[in-house]
C-alpha atoms as a PDB file:
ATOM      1  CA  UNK A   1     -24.029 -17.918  -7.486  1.00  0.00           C
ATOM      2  CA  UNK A   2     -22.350 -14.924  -8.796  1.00  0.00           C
ATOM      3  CA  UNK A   3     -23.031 -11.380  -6.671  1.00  0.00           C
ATOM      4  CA  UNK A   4     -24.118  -8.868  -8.287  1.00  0.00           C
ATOM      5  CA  UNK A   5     -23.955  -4.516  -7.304  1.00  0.00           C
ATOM      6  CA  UNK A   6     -25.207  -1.846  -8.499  1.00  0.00           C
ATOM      7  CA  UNK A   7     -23.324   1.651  -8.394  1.00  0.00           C
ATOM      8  CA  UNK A   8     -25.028   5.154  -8.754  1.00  0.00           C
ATOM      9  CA  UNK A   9     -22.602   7.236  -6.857  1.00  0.00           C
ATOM     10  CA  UNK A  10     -19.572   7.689  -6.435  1.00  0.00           C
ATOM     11  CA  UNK A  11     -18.606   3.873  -6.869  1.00  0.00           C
ATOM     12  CA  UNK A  12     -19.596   4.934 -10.988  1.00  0.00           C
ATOM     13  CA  UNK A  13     -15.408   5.669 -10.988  1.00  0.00           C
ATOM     14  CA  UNK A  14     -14.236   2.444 -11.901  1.00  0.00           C
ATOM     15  CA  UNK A  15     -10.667   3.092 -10.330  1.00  0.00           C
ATOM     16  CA  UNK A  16     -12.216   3.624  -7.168  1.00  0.00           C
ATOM     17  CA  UNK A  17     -14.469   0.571  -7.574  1.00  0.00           C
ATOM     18  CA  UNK A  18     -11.538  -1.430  -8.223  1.00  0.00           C
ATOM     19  CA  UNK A  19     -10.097  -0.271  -5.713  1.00  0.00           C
ATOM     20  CA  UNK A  20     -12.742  -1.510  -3.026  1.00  0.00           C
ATOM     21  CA  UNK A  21     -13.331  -4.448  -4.966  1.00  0.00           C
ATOM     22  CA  UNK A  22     -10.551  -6.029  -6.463  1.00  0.00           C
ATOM     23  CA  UNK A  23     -12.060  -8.858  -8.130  1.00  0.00           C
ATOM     24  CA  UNK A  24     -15.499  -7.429  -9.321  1.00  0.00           C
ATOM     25  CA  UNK A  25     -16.324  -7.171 -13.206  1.00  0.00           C
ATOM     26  CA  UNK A  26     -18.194  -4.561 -14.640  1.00  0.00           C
ATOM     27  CA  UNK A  27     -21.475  -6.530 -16.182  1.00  0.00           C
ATOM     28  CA  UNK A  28     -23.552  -3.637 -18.104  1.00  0.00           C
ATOM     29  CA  UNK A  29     -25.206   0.058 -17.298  1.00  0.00           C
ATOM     30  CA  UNK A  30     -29.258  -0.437 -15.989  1.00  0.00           C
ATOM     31  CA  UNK A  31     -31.217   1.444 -14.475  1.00  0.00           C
ATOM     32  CA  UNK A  32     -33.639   0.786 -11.292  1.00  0.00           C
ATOM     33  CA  UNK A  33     -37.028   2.191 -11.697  1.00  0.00           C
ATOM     34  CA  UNK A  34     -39.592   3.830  -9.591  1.00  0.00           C
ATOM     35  CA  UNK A  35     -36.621   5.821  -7.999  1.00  0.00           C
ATOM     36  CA  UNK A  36     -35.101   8.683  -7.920  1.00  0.00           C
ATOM     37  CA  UNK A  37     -31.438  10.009  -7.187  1.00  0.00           C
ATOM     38  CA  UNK A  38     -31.158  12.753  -4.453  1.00  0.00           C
ATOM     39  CA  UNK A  39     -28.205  13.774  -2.171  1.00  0.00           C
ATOM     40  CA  UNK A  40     -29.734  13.541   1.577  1.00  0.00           C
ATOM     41  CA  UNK A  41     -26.311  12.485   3.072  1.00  0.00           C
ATOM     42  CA  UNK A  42     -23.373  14.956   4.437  1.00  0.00           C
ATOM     43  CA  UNK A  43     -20.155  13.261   3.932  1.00  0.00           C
ATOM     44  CA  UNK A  44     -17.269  14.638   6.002  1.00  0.00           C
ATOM     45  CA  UNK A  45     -15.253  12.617   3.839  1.00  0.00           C
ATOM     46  CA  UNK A  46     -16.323  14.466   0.657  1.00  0.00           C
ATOM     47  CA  UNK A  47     -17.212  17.562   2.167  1.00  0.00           C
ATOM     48  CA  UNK A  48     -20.639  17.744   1.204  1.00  0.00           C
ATOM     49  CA  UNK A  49     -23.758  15.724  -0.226  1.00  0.00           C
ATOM     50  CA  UNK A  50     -23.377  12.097  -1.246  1.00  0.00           C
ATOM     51  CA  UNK A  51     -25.576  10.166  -3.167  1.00  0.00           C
ATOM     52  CA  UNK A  52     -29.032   7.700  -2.204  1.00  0.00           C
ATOM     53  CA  UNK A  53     -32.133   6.225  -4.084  1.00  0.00           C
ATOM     54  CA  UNK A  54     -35.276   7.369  -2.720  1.00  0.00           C
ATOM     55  CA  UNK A  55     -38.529   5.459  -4.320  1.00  0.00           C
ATOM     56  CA  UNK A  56     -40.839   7.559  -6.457  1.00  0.00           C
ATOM     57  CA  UNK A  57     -42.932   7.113  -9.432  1.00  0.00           C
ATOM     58  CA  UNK A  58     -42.504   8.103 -13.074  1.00  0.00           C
ATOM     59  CA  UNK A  59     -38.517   8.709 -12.044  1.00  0.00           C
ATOM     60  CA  UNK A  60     -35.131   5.877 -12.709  1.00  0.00           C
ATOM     61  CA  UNK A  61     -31.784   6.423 -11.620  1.00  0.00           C
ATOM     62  CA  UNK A  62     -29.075   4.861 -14.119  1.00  0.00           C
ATOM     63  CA  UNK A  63     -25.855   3.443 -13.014  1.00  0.00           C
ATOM     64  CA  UNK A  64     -23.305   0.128 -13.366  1.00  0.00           C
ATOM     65  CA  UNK A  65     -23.963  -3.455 -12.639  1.00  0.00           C
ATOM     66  CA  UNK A  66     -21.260  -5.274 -11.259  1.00  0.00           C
ATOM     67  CA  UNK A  67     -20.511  -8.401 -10.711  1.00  0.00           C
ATOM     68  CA  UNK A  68     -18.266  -9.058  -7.518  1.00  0.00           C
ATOM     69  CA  UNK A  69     -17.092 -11.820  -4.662  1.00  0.00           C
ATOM     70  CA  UNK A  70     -18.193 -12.138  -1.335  1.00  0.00           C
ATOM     71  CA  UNK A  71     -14.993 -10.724   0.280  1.00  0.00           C
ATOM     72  CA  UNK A  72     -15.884  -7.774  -2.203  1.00  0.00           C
ATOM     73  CA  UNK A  73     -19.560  -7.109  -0.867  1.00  0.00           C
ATOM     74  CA  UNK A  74     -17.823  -7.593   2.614  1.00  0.00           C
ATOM     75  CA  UNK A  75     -15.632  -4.624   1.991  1.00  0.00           C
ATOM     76  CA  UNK A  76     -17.909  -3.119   0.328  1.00  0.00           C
ATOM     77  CA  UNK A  77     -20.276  -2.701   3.391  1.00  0.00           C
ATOM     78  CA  UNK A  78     -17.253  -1.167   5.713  1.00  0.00           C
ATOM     79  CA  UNK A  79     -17.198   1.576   2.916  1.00  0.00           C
ATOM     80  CA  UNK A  80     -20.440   1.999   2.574  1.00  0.00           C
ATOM     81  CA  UNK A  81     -20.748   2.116   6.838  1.00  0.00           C
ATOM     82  CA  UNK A  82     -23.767  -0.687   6.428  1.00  0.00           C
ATOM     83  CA  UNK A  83     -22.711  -2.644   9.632  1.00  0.00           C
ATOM     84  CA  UNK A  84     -24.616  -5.807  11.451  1.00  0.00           C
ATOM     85  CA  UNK A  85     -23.937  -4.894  15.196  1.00  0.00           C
ATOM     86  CA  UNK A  86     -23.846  -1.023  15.216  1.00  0.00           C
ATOM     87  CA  UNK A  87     -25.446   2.027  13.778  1.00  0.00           C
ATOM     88  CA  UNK A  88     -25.345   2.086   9.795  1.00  0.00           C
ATOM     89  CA  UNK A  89     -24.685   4.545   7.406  1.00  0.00           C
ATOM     90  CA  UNK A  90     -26.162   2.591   4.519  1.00  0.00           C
ATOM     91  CA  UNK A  91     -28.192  -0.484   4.660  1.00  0.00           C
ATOM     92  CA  UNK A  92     -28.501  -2.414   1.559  1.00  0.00           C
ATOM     93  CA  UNK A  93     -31.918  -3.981  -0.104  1.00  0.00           C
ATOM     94  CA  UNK A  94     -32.443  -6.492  -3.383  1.00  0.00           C
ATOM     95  CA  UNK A  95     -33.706  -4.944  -6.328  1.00  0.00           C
ATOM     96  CA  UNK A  96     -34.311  -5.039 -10.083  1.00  0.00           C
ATOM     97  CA  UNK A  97     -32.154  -3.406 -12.628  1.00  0.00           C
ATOM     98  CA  UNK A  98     -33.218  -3.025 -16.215  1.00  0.00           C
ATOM     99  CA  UNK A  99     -30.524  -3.767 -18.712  1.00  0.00           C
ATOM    100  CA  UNK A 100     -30.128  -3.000 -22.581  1.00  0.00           C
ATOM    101  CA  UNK A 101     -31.923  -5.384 -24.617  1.00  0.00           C
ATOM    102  CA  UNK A 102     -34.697  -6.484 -22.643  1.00  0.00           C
ATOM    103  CA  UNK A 103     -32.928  -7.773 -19.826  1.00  0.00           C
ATOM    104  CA  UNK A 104     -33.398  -7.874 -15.817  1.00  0.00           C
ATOM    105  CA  UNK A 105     -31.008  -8.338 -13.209  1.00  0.00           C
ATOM    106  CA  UNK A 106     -31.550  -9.016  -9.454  1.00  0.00           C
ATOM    107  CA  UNK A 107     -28.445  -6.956  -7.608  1.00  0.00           C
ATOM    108  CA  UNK A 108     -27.878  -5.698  -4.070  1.00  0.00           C
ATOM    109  CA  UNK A 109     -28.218  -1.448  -3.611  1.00  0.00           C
ATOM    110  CA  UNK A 110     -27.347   0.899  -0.787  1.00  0.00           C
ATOM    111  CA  UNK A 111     -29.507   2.996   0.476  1.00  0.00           C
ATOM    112  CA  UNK A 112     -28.689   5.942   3.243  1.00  0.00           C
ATOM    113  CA  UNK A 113     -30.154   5.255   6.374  1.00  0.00           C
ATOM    114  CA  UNK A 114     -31.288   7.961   8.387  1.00  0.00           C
ATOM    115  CA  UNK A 115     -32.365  10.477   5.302  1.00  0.00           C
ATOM    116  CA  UNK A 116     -31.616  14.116   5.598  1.00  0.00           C
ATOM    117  CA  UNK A 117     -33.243  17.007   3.591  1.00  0.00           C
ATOM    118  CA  UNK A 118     -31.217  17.950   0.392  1.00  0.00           C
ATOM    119  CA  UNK A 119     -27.051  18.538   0.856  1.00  0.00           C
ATOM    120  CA  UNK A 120     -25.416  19.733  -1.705  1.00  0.00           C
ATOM    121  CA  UNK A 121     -22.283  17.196  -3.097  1.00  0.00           C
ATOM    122  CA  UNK A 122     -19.571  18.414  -4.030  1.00  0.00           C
ATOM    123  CA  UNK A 123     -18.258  19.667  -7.470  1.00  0.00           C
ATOM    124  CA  UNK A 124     -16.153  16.921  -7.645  1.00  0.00           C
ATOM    125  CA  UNK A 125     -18.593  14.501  -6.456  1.00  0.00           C
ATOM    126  CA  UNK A 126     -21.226  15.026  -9.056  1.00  0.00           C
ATOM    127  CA  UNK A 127     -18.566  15.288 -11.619  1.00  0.00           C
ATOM    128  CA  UNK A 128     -18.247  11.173 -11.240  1.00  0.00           C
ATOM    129  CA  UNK A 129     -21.746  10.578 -12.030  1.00  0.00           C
ATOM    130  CA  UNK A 130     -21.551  13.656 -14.927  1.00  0.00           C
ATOM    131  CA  UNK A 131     -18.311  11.592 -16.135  1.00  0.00           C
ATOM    132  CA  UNK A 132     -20.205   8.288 -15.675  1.00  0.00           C
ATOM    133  CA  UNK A 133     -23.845   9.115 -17.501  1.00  0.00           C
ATOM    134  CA  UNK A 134     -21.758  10.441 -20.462  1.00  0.00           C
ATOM    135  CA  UNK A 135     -19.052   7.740 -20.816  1.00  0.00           C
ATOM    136  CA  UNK A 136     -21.881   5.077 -20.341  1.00  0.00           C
ATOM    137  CA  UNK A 137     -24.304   6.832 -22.560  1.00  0.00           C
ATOM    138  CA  UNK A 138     -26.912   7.465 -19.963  1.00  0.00           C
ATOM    139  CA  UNK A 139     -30.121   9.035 -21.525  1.00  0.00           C
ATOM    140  CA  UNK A 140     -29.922  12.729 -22.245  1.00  0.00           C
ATOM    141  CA  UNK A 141     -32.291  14.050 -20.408  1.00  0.00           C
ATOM    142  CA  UNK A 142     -30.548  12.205 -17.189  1.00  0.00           C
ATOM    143  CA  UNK A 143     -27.570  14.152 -17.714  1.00  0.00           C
ATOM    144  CA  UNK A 144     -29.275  17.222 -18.082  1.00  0.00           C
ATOM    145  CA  UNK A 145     -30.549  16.486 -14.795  1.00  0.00           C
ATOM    146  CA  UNK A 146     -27.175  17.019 -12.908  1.00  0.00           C
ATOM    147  CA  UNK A 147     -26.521  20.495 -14.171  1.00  0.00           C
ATOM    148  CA  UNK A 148     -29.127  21.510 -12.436  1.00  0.00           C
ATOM    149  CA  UNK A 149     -27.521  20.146  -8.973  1.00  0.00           C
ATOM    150  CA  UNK A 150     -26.511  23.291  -6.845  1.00  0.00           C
ATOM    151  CA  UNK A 151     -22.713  22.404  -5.611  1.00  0.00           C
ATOM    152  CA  UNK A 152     -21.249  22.832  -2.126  1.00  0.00           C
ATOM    153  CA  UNK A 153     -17.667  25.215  -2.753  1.00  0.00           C
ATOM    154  CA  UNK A 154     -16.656  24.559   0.817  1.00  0.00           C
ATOM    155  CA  UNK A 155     -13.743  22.293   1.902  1.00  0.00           C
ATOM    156  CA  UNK A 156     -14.100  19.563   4.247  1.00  0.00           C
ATOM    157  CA  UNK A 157     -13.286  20.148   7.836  1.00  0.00           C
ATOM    158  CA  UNK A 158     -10.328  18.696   8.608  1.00  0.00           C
ATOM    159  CA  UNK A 159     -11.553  17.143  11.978  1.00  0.00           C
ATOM    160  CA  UNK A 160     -14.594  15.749  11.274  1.00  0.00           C
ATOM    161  CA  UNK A 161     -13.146  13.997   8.246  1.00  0.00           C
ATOM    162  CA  UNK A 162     -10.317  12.383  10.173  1.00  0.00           C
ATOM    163  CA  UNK A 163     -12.766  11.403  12.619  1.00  0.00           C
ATOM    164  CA  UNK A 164     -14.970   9.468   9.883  1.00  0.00           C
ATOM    165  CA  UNK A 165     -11.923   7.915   8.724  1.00  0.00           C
ATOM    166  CA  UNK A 166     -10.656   6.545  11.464  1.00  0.00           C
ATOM    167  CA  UNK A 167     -13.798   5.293  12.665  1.00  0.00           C
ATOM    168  CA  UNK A 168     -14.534   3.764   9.684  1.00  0.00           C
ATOM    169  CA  UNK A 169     -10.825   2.206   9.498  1.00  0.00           C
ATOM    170  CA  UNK A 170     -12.026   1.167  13.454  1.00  0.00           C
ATOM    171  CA  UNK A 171     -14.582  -1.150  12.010  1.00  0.00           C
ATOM    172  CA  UNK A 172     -12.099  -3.095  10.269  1.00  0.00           C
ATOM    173  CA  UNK A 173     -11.406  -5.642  13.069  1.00  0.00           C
ATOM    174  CA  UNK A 174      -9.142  -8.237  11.259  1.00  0.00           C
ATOM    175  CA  UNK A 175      -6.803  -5.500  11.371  1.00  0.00           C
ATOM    176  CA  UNK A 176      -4.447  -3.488  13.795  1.00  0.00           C
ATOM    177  CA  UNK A 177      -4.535   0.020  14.223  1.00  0.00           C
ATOM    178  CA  UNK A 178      -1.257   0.575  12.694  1.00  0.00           C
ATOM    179  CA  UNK A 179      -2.291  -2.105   9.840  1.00  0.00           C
ATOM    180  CA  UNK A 180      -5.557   0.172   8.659  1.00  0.00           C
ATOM    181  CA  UNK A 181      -3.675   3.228   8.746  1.00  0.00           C
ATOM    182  CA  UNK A 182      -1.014   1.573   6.493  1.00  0.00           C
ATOM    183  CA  UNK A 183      -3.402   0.664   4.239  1.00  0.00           C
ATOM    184  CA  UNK A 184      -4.715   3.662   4.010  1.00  0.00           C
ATOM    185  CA  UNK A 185      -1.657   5.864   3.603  1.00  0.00           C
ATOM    186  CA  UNK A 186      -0.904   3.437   0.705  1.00  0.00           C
ATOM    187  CA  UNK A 187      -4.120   3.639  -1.216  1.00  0.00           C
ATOM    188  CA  UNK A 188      -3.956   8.172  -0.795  1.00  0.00           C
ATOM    189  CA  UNK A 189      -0.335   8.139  -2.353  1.00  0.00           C
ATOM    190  CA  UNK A 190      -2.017   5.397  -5.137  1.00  0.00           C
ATOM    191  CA  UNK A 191      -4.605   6.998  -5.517  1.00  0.00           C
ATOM    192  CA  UNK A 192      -2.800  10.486  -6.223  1.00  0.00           C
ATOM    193  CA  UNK A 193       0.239   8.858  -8.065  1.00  0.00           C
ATOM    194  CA  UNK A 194      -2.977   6.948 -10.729  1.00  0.00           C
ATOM    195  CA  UNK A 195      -4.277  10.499 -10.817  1.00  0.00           C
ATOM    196  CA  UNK A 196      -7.583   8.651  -9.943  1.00  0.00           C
ATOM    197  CA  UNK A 197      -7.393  11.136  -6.274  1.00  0.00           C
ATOM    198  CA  UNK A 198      -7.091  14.562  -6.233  1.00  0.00           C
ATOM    199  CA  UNK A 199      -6.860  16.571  -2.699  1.00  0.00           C
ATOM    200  CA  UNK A 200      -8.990  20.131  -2.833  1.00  0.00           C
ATOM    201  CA  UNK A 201      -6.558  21.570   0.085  1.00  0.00           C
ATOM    202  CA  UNK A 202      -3.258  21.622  -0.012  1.00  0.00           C
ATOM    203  CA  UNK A 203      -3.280  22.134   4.051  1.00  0.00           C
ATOM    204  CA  UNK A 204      -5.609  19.274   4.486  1.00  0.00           C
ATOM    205  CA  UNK A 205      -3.718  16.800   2.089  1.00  0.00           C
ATOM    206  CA  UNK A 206      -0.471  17.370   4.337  1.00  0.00           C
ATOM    207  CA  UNK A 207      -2.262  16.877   7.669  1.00  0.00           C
ATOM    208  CA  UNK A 208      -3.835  13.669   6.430  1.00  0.00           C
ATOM    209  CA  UNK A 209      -0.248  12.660   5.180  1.00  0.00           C
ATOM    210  CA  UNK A 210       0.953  13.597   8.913  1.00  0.00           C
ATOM    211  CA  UNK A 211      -1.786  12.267  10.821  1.00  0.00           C
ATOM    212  CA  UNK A 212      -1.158   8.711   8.961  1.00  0.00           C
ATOM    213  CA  UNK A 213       2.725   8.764   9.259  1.00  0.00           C
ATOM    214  CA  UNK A 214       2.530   9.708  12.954  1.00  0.00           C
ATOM    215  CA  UNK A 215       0.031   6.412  13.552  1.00  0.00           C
ATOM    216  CA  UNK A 216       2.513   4.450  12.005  1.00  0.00           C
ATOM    217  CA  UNK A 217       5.576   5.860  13.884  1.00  0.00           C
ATOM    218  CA  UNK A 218       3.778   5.631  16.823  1.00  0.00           C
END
C-alpha cells in the first residue's frame, strides 16, 4: 500500500523534497482541518522558527500530499529528527487531508515535539510556504496570513548549526563518519550549483565548506 506525506513547511520546495525523497510523487495540495500553522520550533539549521500543526478549531493549514516509499519515510524521519530510541524532534501522527473535489486522504504528518512559544522563521523560510500557497493556489486569505509573520533578520550561529548537523548526520548509522559528511558536502555544492540553496553568510558558507573538507581529509 502506497505511503502517503503531507508537507506544510519547508518540505513545500519540491527540490528539497526530492532531494530527501527520491522516489516520492507529488499526489495533490489538501488541507488538514481543525489546525493551525504556527512556528514554535528554533532551528539552528535555519536560524530561526520552523514550522508545526497545532490543533484548533475553525482554523486549516494547506500544504502537498505526497506519495513516497518506505526508504523515503525512513529518511524522512532522520530529517525530520523523529527517532525510535532517542529524544525526537518531530514525532509523526495519521491524519486526514481534504483534497479538491471532494476527496480524503489518510497521510502521515510531523508534528514538533516539545512545543515552544512563538519563534520567528526566517525570511527565507516563510518565503517557501509564500512561494508554495501561491504556486499551488492556496486560498487567499491563507496567504494573506503569512505577511503578517514577523521575520527573524539574524544569521544562524555558526556553532550551534554545525552541531545540529552533525548530530543529525550521527543518527545515520548505516553510514561512516566520513560517508555522511560526503554526502553532505555533495548535496550543499548541489544544492547551490541547482540554485535550489542559497547561503545568507558568506563567512558561514566557507566554514561549513571547511568543516566538511577537513572530515573528509581527516
Amino acid at each position: 500500500m502506497a505511503i502517503k506525506y503531507f508537507a506544510y513547511g519547508s518540505n513545500l520546495d519540491l527540490p528539497q523534497m526530492k532531494r530527501r525523497c527520491p522516489s516520492s510523487k507529488l499526489i495533490s495540495k489538501g488541507s488538514l482541518s481543525g489546525y493551525r500553522l504556527t512556528f514554535n520550533r528554533f532551528s539552528s539549521g535555519w536560524g530561526g522558527g520552523v514550522a508545526d500543526v497545532i490543533q484548533e478549531q475553525g482554523y486549516e493549514v494547506w500544504g502537498l500530499v505526497f506519495e513516497i516509499s518506505d526508504s523515503d519515510l525512513e529518511r524522512l524521519d532522520r530529517y525530520e529528527g523523529c527517532y525510535k530510541e532517542q529524544t525526537s524532534l518531530y514525532e509523526r501522527w495519521k491524519a486526514v487531508i481534504d483534497i479538491p473535489n471532494g476527496q480524503v486522504c489518510d497521510v502521515w504528518v510531523y508534528t514538533v515535539v516539545e512545543k515552544q512559544k512563538f519563534v520567528p522563521p526566517t525570511s527565507e523560510y516563510l518565503q517557501i510556504i509564500k512561494d508554495a500557497a501561491v504556486k499551488w493556489n492556496f486560498p487567499k486569505s491563507y496567504q494573506d496570513d503569512w505577511y503578517l509573520i514577523p521575520c527573524t533578520t539574524d544569521f544562524p550561529s555558526i556553532t550551534s548549526t554545525m552541531k545540529s548537523t552533525i548530530e543529525r548526520l550521527r543518527a545515520w548509522d548505516s553510514r561512516t563518519f566520513k560517508e555522511q559528511a560526503k554526502m553532505a558536502l555533495e548535496m550543499r555544492e548541489q544544492g547551490i550549483k541547482d540554485g535550489t540553496r542559497t547561503e545568507g553568510c558568506p563567512v558561514w558558507d566557507k566554514l561549513s565548506k571547511n568543516l566538511w573538507v577537513r572530515i573528509l581529509n581527516g
